[in-house]
Each structure stands twice: as structure tokens, then as C-alpha cells.
C-alpha atoms as a PDB file:
ATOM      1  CA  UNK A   1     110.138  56.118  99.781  1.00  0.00           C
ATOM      2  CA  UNK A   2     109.070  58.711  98.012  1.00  0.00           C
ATOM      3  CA  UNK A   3     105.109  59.887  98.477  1.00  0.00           C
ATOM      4  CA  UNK A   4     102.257  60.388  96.050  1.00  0.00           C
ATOM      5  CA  UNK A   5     101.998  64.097  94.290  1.00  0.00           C
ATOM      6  CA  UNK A   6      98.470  64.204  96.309  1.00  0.00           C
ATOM      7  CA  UNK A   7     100.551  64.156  99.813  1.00  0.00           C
ATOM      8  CA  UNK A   8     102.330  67.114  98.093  1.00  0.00           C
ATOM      9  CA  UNK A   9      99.413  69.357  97.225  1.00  0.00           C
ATOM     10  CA  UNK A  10     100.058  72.423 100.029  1.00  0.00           C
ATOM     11  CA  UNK A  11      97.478  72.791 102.806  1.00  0.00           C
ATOM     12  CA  UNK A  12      96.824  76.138 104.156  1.00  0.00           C
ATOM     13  CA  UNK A  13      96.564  76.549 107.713  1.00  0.00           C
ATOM     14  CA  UNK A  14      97.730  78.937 111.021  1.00  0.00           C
ATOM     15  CA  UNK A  15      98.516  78.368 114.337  1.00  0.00           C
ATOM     16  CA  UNK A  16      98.584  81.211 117.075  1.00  0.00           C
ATOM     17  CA  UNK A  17     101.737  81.697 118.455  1.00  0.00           C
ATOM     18  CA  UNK A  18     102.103  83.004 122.411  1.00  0.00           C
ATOM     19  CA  UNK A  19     101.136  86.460 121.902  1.00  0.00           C
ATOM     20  CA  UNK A  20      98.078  86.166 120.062  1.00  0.00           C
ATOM     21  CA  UNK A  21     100.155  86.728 116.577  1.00  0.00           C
ATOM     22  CA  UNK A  22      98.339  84.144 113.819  1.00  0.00           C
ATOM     23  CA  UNK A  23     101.170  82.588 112.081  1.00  0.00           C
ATOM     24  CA  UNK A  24     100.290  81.433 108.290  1.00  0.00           C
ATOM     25  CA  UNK A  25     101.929  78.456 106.684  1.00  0.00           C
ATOM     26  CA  UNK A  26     101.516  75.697 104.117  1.00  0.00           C
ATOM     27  CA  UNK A  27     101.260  72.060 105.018  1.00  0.00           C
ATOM     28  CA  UNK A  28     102.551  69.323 102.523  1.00  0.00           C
ATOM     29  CA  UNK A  29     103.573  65.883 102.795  1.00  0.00           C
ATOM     30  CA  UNK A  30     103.477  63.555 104.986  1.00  0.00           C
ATOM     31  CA  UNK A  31     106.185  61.133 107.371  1.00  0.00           C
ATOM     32  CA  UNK A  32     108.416  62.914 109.931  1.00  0.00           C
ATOM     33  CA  UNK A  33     108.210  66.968 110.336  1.00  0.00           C
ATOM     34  CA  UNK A  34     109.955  69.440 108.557  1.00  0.00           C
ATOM     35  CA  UNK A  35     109.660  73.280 109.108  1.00  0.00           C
ATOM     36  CA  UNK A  36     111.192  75.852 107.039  1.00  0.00           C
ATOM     37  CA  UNK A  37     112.392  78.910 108.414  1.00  0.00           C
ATOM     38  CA  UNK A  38     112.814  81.613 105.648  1.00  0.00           C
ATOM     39  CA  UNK A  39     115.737  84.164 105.501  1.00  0.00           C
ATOM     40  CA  UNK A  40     115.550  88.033 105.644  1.00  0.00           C
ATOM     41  CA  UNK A  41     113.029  89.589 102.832  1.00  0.00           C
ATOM     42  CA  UNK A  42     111.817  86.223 101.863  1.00  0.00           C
ATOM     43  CA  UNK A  43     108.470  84.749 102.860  1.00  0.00           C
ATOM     44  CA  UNK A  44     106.904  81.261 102.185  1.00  0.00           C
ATOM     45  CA  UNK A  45     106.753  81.462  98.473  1.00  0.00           C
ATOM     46  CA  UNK A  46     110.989  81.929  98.879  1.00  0.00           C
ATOM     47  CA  UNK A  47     110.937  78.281  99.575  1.00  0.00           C
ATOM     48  CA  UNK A  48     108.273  76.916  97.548  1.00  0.00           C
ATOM     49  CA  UNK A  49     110.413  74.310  95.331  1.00  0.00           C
ATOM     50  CA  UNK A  50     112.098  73.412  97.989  1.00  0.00           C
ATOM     51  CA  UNK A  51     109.455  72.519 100.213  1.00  0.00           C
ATOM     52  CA  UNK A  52     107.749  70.495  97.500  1.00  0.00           C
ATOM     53  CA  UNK A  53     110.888  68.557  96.792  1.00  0.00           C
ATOM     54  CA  UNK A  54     111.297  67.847 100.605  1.00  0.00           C
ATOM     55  CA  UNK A  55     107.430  66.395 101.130  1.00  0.00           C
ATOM     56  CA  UNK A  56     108.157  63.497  98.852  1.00  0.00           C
ATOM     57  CA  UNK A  57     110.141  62.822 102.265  1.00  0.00           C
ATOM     58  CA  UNK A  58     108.683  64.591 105.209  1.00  0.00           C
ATOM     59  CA  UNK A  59     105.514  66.493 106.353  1.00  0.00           C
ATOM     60  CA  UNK A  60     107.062  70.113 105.547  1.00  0.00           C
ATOM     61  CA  UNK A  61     105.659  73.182 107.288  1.00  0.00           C
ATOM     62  CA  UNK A  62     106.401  75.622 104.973  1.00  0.00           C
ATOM     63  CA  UNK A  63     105.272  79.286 107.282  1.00  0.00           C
ATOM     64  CA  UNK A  64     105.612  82.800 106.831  1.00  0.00           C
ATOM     65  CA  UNK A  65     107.041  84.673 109.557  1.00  0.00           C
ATOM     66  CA  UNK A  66     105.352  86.874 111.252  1.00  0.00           C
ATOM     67  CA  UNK A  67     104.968  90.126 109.491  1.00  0.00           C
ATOM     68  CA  UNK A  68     105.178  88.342 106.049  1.00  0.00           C
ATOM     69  CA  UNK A  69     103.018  86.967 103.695  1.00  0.00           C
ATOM     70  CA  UNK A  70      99.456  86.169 105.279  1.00  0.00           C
ATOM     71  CA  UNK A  71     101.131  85.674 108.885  1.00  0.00           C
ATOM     72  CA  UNK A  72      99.851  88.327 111.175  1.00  0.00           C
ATOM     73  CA  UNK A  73     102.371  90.903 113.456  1.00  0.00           C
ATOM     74  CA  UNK A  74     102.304  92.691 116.593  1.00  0.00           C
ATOM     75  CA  UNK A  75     102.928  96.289 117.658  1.00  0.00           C
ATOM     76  CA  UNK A  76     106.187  95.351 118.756  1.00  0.00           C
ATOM     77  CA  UNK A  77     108.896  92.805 117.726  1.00  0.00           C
ATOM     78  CA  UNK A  78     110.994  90.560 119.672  1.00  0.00           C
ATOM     79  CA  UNK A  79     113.314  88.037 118.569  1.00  0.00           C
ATOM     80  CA  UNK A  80     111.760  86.015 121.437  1.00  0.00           C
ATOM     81  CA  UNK A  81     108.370  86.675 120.120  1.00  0.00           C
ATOM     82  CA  UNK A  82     109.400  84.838 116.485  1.00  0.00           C
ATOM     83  CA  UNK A  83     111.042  81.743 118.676  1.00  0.00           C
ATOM     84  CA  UNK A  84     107.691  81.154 120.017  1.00  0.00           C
ATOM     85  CA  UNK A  85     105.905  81.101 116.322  1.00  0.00           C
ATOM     86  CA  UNK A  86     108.556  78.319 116.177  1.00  0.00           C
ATOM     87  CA  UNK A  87     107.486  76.564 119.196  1.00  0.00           C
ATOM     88  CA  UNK A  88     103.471  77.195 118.128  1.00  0.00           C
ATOM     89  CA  UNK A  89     104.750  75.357 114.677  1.00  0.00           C
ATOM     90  CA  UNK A  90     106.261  72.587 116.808  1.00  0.00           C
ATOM     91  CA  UNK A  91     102.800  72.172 118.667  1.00  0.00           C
ATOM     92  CA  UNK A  92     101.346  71.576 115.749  1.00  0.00           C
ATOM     93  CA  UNK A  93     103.009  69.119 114.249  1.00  0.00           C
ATOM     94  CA  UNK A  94     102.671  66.387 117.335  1.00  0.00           C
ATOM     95  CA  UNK A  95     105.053  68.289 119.511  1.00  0.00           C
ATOM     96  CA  UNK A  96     108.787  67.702 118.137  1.00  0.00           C
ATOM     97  CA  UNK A  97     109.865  68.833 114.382  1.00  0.00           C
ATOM     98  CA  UNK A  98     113.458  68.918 112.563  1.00  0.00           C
ATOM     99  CA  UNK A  99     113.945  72.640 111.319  1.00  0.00           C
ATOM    100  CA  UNK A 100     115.425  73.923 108.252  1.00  0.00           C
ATOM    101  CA  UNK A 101     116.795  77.646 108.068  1.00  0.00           C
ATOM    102  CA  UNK A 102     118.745  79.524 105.396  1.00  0.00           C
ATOM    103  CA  UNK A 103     120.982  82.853 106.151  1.00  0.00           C
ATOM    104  CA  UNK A 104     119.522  85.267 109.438  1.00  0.00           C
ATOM    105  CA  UNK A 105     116.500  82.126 109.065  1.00  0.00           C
ATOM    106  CA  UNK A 106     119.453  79.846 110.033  1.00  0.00           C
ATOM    107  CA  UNK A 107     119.724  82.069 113.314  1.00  0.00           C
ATOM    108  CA  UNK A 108     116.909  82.327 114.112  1.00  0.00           C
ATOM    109  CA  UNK A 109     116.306  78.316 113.819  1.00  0.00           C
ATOM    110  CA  UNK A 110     119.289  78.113 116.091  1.00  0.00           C
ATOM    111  CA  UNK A 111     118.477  80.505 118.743  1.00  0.00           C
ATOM    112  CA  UNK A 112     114.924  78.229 118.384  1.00  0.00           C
ATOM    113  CA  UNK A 113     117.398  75.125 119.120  1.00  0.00           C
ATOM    114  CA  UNK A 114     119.149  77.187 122.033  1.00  0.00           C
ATOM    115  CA  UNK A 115     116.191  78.169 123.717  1.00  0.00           C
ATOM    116  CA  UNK A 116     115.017  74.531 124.200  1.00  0.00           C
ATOM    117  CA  UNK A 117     112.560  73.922 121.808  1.00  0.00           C
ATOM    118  CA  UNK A 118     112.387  70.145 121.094  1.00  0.00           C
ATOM    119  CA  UNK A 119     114.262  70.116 117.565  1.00  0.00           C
ATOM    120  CA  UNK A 120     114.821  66.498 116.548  1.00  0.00           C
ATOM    121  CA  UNK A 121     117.377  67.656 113.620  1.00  0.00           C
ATOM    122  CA  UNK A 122     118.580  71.495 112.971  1.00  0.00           C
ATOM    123  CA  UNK A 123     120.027  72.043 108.862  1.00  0.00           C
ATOM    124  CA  UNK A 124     121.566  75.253 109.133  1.00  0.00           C
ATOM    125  CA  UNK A 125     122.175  76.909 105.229  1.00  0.00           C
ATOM    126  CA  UNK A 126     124.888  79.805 105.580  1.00  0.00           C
ATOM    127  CA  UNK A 127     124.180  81.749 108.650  1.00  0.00           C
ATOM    128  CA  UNK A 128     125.817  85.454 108.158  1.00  0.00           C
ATOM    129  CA  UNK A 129     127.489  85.542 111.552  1.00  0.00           C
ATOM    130  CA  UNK A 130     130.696  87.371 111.072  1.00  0.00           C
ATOM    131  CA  UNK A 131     133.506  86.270 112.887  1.00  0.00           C
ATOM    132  CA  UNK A 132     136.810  87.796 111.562  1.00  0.00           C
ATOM    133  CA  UNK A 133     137.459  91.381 110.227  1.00  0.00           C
ATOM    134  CA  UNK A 134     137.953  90.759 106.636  1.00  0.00           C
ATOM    135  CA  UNK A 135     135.135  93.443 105.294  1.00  0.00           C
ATOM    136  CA  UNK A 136     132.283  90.767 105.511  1.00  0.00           C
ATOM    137  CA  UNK A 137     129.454  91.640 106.810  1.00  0.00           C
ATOM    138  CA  UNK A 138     127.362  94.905 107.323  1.00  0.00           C
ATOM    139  CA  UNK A 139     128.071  98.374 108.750  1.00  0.00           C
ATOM    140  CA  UNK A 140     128.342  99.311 112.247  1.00  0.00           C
ATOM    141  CA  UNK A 141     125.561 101.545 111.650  1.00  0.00           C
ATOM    142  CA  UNK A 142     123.851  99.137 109.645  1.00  0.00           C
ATOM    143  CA  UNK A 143     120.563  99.294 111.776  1.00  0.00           C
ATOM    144  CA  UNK A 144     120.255 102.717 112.775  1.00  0.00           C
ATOM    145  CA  UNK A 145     120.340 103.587 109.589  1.00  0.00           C
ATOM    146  CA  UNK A 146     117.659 101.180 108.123  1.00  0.00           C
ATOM    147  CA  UNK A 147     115.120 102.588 110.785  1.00  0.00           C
ATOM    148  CA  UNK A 148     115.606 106.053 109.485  1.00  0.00           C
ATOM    149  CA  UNK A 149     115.036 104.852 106.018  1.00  0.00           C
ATOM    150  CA  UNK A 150     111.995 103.134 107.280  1.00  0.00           C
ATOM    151  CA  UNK A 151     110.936 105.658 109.599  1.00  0.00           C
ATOM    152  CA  UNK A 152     110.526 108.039 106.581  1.00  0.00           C
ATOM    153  CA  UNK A 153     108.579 105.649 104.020  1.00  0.00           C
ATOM    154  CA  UNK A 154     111.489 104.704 102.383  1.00  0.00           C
ATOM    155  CA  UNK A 155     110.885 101.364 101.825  1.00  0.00           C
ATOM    156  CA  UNK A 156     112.779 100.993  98.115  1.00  0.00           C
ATOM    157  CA  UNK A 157     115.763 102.802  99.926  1.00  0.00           C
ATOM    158  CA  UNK A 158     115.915 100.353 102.509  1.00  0.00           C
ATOM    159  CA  UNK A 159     115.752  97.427 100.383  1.00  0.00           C
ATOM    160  CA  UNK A 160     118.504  98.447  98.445  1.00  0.00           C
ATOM    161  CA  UNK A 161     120.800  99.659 101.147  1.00  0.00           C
ATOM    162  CA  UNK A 162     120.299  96.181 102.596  1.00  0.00           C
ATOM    163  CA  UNK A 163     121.207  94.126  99.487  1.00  0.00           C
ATOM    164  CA  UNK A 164     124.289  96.496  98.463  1.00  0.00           C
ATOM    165  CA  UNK A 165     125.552  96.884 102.073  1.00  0.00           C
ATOM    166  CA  UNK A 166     124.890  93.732 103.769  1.00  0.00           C
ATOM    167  CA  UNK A 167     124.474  91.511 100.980  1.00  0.00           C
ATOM    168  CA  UNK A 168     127.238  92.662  98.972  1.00  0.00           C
ATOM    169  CA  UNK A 169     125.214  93.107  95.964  1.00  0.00           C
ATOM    170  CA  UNK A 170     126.164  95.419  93.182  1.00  0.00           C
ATOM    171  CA  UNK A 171     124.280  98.470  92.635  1.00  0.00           C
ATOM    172  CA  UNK A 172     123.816  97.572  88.908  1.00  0.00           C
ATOM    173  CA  UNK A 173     121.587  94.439  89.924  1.00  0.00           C
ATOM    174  CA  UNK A 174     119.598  96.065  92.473  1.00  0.00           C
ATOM    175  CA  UNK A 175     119.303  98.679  89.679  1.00  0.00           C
ATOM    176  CA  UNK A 176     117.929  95.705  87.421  1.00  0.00           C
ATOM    177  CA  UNK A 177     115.666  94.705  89.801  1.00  0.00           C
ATOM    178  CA  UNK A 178     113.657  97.698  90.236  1.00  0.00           C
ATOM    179  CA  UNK A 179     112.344  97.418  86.637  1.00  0.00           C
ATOM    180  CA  UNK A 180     110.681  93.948  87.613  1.00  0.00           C
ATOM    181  CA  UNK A 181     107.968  96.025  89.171  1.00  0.00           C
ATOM    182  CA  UNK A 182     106.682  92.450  90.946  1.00  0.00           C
ATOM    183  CA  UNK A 183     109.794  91.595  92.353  1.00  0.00           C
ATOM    184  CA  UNK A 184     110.351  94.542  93.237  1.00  0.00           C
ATOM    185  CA  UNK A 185     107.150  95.108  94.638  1.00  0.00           C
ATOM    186  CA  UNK A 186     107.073  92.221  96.788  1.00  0.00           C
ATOM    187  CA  UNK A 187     110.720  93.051  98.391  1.00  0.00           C
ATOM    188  CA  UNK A 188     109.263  96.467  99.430  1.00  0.00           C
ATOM    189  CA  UNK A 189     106.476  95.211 100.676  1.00  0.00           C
ATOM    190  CA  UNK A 190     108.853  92.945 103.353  1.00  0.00           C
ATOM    191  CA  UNK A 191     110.991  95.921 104.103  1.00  0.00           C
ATOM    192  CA  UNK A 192     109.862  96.372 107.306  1.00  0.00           C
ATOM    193  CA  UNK A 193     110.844  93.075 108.440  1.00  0.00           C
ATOM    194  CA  UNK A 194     114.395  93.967 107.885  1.00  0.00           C
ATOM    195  CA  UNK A 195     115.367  95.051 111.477  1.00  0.00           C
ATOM    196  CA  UNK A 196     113.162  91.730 113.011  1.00  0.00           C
ATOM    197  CA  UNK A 197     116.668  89.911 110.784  1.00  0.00           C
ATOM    198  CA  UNK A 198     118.947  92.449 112.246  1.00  0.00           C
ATOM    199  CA  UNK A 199     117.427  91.713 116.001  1.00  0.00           C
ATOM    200  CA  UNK A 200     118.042  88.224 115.283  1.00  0.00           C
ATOM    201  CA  UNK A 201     121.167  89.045 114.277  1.00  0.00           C
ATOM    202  CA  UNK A 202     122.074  91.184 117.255  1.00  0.00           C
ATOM    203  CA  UNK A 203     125.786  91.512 118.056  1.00  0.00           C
ATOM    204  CA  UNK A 204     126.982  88.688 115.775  1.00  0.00           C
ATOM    205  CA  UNK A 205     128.200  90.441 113.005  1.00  0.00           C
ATOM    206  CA  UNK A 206     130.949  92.591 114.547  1.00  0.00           C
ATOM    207  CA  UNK A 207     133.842  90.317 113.744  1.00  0.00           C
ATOM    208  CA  UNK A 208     133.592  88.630 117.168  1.00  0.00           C
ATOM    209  CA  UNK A 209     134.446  84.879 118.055  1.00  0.00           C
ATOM    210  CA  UNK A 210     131.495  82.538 118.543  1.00  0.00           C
ATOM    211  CA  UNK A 211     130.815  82.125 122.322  1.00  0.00           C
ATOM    212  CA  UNK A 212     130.152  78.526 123.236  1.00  0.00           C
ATOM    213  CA  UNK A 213     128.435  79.269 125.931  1.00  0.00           C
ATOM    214  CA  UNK A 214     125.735  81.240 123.980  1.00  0.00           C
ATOM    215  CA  UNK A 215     124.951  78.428 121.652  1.00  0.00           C
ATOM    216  CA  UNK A 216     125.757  75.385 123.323  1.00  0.00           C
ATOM    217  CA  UNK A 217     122.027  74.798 124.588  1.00  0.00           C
ATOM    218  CA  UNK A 218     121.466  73.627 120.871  1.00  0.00           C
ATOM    219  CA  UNK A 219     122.140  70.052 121.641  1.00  0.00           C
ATOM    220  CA  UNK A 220     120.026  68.514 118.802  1.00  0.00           C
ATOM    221  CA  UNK A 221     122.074  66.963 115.940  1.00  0.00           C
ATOM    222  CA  UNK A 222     122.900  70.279 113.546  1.00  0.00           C
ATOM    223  CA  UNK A 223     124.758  70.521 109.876  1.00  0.00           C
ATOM    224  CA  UNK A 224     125.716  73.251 108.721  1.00  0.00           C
ATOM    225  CA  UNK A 225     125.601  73.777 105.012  1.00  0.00           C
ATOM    226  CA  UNK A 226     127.883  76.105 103.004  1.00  0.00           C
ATOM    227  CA  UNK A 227     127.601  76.827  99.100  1.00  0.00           C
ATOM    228  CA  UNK A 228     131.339  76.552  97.162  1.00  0.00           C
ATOM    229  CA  UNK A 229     130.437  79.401  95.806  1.00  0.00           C
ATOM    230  CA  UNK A 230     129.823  81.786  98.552  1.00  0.00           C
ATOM    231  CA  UNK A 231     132.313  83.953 100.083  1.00  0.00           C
ATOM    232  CA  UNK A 232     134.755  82.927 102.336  1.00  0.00           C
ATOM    233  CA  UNK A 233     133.141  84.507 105.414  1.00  0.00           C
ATOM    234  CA  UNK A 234     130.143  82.264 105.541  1.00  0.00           C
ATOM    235  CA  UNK A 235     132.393  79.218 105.322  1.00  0.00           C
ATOM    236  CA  UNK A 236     134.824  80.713 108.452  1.00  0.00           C
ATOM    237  CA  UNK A 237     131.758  81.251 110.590  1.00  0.00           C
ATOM    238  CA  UNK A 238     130.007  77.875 109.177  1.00  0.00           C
ATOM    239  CA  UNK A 239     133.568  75.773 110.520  1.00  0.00           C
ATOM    240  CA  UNK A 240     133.145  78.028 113.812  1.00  0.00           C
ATOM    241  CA  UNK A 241     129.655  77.245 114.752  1.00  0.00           C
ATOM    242  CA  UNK A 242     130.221  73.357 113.923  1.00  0.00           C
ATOM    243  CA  UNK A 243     133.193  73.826 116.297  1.00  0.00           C
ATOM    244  CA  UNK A 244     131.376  75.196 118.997  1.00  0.00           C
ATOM    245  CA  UNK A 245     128.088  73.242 118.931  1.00  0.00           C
ATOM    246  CA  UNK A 246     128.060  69.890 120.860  1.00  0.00           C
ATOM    247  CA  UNK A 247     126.994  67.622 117.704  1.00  0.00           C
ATOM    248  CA  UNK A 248     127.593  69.725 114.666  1.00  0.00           C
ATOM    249  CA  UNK A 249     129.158  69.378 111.235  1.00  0.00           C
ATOM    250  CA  UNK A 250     129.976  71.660 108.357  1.00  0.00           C
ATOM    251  CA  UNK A 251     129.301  70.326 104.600  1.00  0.00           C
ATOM    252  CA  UNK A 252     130.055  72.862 101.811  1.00  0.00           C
ATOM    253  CA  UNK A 253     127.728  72.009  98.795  1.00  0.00           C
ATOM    254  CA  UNK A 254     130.122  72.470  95.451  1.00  0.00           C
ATOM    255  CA  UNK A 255     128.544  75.222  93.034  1.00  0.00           C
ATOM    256  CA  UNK A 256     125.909  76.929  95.177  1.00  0.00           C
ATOM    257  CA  UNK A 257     125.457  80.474  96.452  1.00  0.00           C
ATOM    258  CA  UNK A 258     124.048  82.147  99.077  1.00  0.00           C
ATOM    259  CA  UNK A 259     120.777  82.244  97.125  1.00  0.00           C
ATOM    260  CA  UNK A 260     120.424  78.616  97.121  1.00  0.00           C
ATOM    261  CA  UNK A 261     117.461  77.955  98.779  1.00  0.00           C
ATOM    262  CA  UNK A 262     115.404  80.094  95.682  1.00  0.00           C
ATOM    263  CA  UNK A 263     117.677  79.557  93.009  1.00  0.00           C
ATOM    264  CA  UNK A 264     118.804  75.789  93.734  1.00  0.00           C
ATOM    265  CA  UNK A 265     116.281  73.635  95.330  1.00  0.00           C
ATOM    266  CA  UNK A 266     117.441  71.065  93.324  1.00  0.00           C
ATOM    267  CA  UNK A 267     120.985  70.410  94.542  1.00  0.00           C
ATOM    268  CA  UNK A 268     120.282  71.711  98.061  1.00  0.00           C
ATOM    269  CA  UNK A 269     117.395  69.111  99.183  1.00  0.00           C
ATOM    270  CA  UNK A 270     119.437  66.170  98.400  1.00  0.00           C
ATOM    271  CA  UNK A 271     121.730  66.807 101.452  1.00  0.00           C
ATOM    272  CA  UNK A 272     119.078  67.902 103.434  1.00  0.00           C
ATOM    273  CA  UNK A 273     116.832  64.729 103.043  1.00  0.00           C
ATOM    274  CA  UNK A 274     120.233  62.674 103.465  1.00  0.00           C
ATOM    275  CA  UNK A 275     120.385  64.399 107.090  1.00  0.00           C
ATOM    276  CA  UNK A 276     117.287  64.416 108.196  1.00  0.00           C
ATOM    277  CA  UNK A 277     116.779  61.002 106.990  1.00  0.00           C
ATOM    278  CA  UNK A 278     119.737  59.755 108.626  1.00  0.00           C
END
């Protein structure tokens, strides 16, 4: 049943996670939890539409990691550190929570799964792991060199090495881009985040096999979307990580991209409240 657009109004609130770190987020909704784990240089406001369309179903925690938006960070990151905002998010909401991720998001949800948290339902949307050596995925160097672009105050540089060679994006749209001075604005301002996604990321994009052994902790219920319009790679590693998690399946959604989650809420929640419903 679907709720009243009062339940859907956001509520801003924070919880402190186990370092001390205040982690922001938006509250909306109401029935079982929800929490939305955004993908690299997105914050809350990535997932917006899509939260709102999931609280006519759930109570949706819609946060910003830390470092983004009006979440707090710490001197130094951890991939650990952003699995226990996770677990502070779970607190709140009555001590269990289903959890939504898209792209290095999905990861991180998962390595949230694997660590034990108690995840009632995991929706995974395209996690980047790269599993074959077909030219998918991002350079060895691909870290190294973002912290030297970083390191020097090159946060525009960054950004735009990361979406032309990680995200495959051509030069001519990053190019297009730049002249949206608030877009663009807000993507430099989240550059710095972009080695907490590579940490997350770690060795899984090296054109290694999945190990089950690494992931198989996950035990809760997991599907793992694909868009029909996304490269093949995300669909190979999608099929692997269904294959190697104990109760997993893979669902490509026809017509999406990897950009779903901003650019089609619409046709992504269905599937998702059909899940977590189920």
C-alpha cells in the first residue's frame, strides 16, 4: 500500500558512526527500512527521486557518506571506517535494515553484508568489479595517479581522469560538463572522495575471478541488478557474484545504463520494491 505524500516529506537527521564521524542523511517514509548507499562522486541528492519513489513503500534512509554532502570525515579513511556508518545507520533504524547500493556503493553495501551487519535484503545495481581482461575497467595505475592529481589541488583533473578512464566517458562530455559550472562544481567538490571508492574497490578490478570465500559471509538474500544497456563487463561480473553468493540472483533491467539510479528512478524502483517486498 502505498503511503501518504506527508510520510514522504524528508527528515533530516545524523547518527555518529564508531569513530566519532557524524553521518548526515534524510529520513522518509515509513514501513520496513531501506538505506541507500550512493556510488562514487554522488552524495544524497544522487538518489533523491529514487528515494522518494521507494518511501511510498519503505522507511528510506537516504545518507551521505562520509566526506560528502553535510556528513562529517576523519583525518584518515578506511573502508572499514564507512562499513561502520552502515552499521550506525542500521542502529538507527531498530537494528536490522535492507540496503540498496549502485556501482563502488554496491561494494561497499556488500562488504557491509560480508562483514556481518544484519542486512535483511541486499539490491546490488552494477557493481564495477572486473573479472575478465576485455579492457573494462580502470588502469593499473589508476590510484596512484588520482592522489597525485589530488595531492596538487587538482580537483577538475581528477574528476575528469576518473570519468574518461574508469568510467569510459568521452572526453567531449566531460568537456560539456565543465560549462555547467554547478554540476561541475559539485563533482569537484566530491573529488576527494574518489580514492575512499577506489579503497572499496581494492584489488577487484584487475581482471581476477571472484573468490567465494571473500564474499560468501553475505548470506542475506541479494539481487543483483544489471541495465541492458550497460557494457558487457558489468553483466559478466553481475552473473559472477550471483554465482558465488549463497542466495543471489542476477536481473538485467531492459534499457537502463549505468547511470540509472540519477537518470532512471522510474524504471529502477519497480524491481527494487518487488524484492524487497517479496
Amino acid at each position: 500500500m502505498s503511503m501518504s505524500s506527508e510520510n514522504t516529506v524528508p527528515v533530516n537527521a545524523s547518527v555518529i558512526s564508531g569513530d566519532g564521524t557524524e553521518i548526515a542523511f534524510e529520513r522518509l517514509g515509513s514501513g520496513p527500512a531501506v538505506i541507500l548507499v550512493s556510488s562514487a562522486l554522488a552524495d544524497r541528492s544522487d538518489a533523491r527521486k529514487l528515494a522518494g519513489l521507494l518511501a511510498q513503500h519503505f522507511t528510506v534512509i537516504n545518507y551521505d557518506r562520509r566526506g560528502r554532502g553535510a556528513s562529517d570525515d576523519a583525518t584518515e579513511y578506511a573502508a572499514e571506517r564507512e562499513i561502520e556508518d552502515i552499521a550506525a545507520l542500521i542502529d538507527h533504524a531498530g537494528g536490522s535494515a535492507s540496503v540498496f547500493g549502485s556501482s563502488s556503493g554496491a561494494v561497499l553495501a556488500l562488504r557491509a553484508a560480508a562483514a556481518g551487519l544484519d542486512i535483511e535484503k541486499l539490491a546490488l545495481y552494477e557493481p564495477p568489479f572486473v573479472i575478465g581482461a576485455a579492457g573494462f575497467g580502470p588502469p593499473g595505475d589508476y590510484a596512484r595517479r588520482l592522489d597525485a592529481l589530488l595531492a596538487a589541488g587538482r580537483r577538475g583533473d581528477a574528476v575528469r581522469y576518473f570519468m574518461t578512464r574508469v568510467q569510459g566517458m568521452p572526453a567531449f562530455m566531460v568537456t560539456m560538463m565543465r560549462l555547467m559550472p554547478g554540476v561541475w562544481s559539485n563533482l569537484k567538490a566530491l573529488a576527494h572522495t574518489l580514492p575512499y571508492d577506489a579503497a572499496v574497490m581494492g584489488d577487484t578490478q584487475q581482471g581476477k575471478p571472484l573468490e567465494a570465500g571473500r564474499w560468501s559471509a553475505a548470506k542475506a538474500p541479494t539481487l543483483v541488478l544489471t541495465g541492458g544497456k550497460s557494457p558487457a563487463g558489468f553483466h559478466d561480473a553481475a552473473r559472477a557474484l550471483a554465482h558465488v553468493l549463497p542466495d543471489a540472483e542476477h536481473r538485467t533491467l531492459p534499457d537502463l545504463n549505468h547511470g540509472a539510479v540519477v537518470m532512471a528512478p522510474k524504471r529502477l524502483a519497480p524491481a527494487l520494491v518487488e524484492f524487497l517486498h517479496g
